[in-house]
Protein backbone atom coordinates (compact mmCIF):
# COMPACT_ATOMS: atom_id res chain seq x y z
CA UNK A 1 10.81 -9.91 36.94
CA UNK A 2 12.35 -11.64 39.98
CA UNK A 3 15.62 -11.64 39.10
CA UNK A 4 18.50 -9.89 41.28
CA UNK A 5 19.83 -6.68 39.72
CA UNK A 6 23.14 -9.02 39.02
CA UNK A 7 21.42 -11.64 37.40
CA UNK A 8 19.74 -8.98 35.38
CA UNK A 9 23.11 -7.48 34.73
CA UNK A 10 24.68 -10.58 33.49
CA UNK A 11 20.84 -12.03 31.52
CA UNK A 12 21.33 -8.48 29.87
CA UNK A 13 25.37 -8.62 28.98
CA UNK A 14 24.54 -11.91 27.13
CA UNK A 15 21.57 -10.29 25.66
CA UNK A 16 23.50 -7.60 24.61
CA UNK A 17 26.42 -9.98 23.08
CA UNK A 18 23.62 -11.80 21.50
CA UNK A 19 22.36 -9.10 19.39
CA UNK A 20 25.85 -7.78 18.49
CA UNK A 21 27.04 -11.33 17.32
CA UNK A 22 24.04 -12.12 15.00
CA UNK A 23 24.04 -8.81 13.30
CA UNK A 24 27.72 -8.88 12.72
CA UNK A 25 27.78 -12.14 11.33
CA UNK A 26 24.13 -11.23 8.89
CA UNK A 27 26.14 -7.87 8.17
CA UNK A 28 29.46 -10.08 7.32
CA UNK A 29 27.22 -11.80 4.78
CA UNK A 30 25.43 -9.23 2.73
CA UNK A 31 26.24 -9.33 -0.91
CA UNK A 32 28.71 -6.29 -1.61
CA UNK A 33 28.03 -6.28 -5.39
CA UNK A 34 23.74 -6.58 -4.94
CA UNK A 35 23.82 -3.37 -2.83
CA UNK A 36 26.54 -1.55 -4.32
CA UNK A 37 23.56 -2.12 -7.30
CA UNK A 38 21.00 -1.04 -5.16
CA UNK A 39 23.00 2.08 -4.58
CA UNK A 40 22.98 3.16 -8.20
CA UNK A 41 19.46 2.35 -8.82
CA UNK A 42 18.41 4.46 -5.72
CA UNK A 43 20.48 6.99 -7.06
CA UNK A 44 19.63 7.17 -10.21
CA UNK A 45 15.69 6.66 -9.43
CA UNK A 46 13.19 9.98 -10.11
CA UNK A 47 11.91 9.14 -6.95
CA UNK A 48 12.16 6.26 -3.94
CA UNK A 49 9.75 4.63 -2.30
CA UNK A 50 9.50 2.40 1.37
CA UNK A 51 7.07 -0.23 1.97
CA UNK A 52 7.14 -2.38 4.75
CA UNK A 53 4.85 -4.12 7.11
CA UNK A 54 5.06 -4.11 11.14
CA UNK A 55 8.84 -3.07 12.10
CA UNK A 56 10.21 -3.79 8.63
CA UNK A 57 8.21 -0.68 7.86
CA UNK A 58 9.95 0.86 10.90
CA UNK A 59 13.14 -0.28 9.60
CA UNK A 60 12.19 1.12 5.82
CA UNK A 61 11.05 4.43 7.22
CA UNK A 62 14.32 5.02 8.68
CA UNK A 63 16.03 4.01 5.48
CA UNK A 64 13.84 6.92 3.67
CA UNK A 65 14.78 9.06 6.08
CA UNK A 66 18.28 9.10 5.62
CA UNK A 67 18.05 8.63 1.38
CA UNK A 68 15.83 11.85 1.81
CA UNK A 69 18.88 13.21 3.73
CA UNK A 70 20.87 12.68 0.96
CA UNK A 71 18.87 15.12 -1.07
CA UNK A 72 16.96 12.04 -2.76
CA UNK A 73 12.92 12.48 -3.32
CA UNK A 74 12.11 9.60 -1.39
CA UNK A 75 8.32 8.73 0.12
CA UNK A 76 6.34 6.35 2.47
CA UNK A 77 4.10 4.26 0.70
CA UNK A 78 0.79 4.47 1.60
CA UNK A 79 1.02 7.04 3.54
CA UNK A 80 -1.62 10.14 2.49
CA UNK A 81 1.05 12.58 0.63
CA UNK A 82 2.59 9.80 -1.33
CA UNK A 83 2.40 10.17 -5.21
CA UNK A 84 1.41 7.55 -7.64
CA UNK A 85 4.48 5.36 -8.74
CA UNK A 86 5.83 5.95 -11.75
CA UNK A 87 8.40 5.04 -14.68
CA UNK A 88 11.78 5.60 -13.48
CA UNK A 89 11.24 5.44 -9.64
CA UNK A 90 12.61 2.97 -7.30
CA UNK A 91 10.80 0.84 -4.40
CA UNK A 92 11.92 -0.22 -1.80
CA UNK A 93 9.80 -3.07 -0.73
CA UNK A 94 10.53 -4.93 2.69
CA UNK A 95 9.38 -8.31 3.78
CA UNK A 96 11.64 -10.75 5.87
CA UNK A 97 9.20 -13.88 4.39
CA UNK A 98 9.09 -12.50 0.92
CA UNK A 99 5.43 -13.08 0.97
CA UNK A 100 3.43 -10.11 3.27
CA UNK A 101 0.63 -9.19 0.38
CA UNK A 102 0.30 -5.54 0.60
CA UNK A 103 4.15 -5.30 -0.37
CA UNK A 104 4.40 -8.86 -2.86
CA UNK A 105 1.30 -6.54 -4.50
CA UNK A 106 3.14 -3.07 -4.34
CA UNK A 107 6.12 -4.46 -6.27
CA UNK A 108 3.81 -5.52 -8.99
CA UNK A 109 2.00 -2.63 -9.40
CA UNK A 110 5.62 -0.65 -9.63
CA UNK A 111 6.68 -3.10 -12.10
CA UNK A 112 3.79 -2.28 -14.47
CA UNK A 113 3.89 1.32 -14.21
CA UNK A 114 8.22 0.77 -14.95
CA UNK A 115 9.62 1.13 -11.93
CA UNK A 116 12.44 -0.56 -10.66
CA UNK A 117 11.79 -3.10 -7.20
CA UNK A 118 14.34 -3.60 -4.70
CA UNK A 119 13.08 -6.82 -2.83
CA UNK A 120 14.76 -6.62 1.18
CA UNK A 121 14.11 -9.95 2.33
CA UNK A 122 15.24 -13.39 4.08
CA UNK A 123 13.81 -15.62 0.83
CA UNK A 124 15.42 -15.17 -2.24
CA UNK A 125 13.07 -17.64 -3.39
CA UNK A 126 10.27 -15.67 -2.45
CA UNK A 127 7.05 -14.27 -4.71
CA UNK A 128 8.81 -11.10 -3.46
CA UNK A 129 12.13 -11.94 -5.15
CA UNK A 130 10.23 -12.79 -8.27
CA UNK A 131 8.63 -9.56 -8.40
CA UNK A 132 11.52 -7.60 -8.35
CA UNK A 133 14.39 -6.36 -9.69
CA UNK A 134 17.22 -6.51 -7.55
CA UNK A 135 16.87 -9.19 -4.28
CA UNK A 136 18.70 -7.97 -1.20
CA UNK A 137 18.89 -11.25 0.59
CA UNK A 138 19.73 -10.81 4.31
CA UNK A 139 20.38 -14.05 5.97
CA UNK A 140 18.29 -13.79 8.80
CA UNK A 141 15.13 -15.72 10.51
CA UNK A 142 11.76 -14.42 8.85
CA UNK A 143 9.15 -14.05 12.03
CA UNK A 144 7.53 -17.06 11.78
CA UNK A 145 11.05 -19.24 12.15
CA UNK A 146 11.15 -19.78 15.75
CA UNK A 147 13.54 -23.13 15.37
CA UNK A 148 16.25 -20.99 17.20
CA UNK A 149 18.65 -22.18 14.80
CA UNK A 150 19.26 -19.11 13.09
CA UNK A 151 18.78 -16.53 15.69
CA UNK A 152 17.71 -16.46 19.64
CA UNK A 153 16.06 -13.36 19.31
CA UNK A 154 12.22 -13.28 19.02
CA UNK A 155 10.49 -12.86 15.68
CA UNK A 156 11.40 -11.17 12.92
CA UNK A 157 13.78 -8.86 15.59
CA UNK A 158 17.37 -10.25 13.88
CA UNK A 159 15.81 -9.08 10.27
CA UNK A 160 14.54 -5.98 11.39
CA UNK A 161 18.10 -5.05 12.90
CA UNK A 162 19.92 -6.10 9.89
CA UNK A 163 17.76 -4.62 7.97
CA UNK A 164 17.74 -0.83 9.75
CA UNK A 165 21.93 -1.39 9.99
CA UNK A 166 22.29 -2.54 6.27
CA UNK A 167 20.57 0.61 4.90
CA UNK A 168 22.78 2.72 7.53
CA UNK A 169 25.77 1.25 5.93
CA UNK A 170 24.34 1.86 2.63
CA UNK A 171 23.59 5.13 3.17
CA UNK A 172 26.93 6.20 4.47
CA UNK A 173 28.72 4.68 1.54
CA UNK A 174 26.59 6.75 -0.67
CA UNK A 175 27.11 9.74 1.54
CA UNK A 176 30.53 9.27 1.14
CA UNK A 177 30.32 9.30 -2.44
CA UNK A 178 28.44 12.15 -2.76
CA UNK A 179 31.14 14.17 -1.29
CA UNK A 180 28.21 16.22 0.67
CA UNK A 181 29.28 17.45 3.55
CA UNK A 182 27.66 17.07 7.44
CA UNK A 183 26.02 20.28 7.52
CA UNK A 184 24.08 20.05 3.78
CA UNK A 185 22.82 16.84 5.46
CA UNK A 186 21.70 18.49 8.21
CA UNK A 187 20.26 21.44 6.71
CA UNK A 188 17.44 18.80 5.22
CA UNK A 189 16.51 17.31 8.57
CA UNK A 190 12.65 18.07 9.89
CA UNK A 191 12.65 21.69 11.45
CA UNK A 192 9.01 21.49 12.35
CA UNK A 193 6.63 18.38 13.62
């Protein structure tokens, strides 16, 4: 890094600006009525599940953190204390290309045990998006789009943002639905770990 802490400055202030603008204009064009449906399956779903590869499953674990906040029975897939899938759950299955296998083959397998599939992704035309029940289309680079005509940032980063502040919105809109109040939220955080 040879830059001068005031080219650094001003390099970072556009970086900053960068970020800010994309996800602002990916948040302006999320589908109000596709999530306010994902809302009501999540809530009405026995249980919820993530599954994400890379920093989508970042992004999906800190969705499932706040849905568990909301008093919702809500697990990782894959990891070792997750229960099988069953009829009436909800997954959550993230992939900005629509096509990562682990997750294209976790939606199928909830779809045969009856569970619902919420597809988070940049390809609504995806074998993602076919496998699922509700598509969440955010419109965003996948990783391997490196045109630069959809975002500057590297990779999958302007998904993975959208993605982590879509689910935040989400979440607060059903918070404030629930009528639950700050401190029953926080009563469910971690205590231990």
């Amino acid at each position: 890094m040879g830059s001068t802490t005031s080219e650094f400055a001003q390099t970072f202030l556009a970086a900053r600006t960068r970020v800010l603008d994309e996800n602002a204009r990916v948040l302006a064009q999320l589908d109000d009525a596709a999530w306010r449906s994902a809302a009501r399956i999540i809530g009405d779903a026995t249980a919820v599940f993530v599954i994400g590869n890379g920093r989508s499953r970042l992004a999906s674990e800190m969705a499932a953190m706040r849905l568990m906040h909301l008093g919702l029975t809500v697990h990782v897939a894959g990891e070792s204390t997750a229960p099988a899938v069953a009829q009436g759950d909800v997954v959550i299955a993230v992939s900005g290309s629509g096509t990562t296998t682990t997750v294209v083959a976790a939606a199928r397998t909830a779809l045969d045990v009856g569970a619902s599939v919420i597809a988070v992704t940049t390809a609504a035309d995806s074998l993602l998006a076919d496998t699922s029940t509700l598509v969440l289309t955010i419109e965003a680079a996948d990783k391997l789009d490196r045109s630069g005509t959809v975002t500057t940032q590297y990779a999958g980063s302007l998904f993975e943002q959208s993605v982590l502040l879509a689910f935040d919105a989400l979440f607060h809109s059903m918070w404030v639905e629930s009528g639950q109040t700050a401190e029953t939220l926080w009563a469910r955080h971690a205590t231990i770990g």
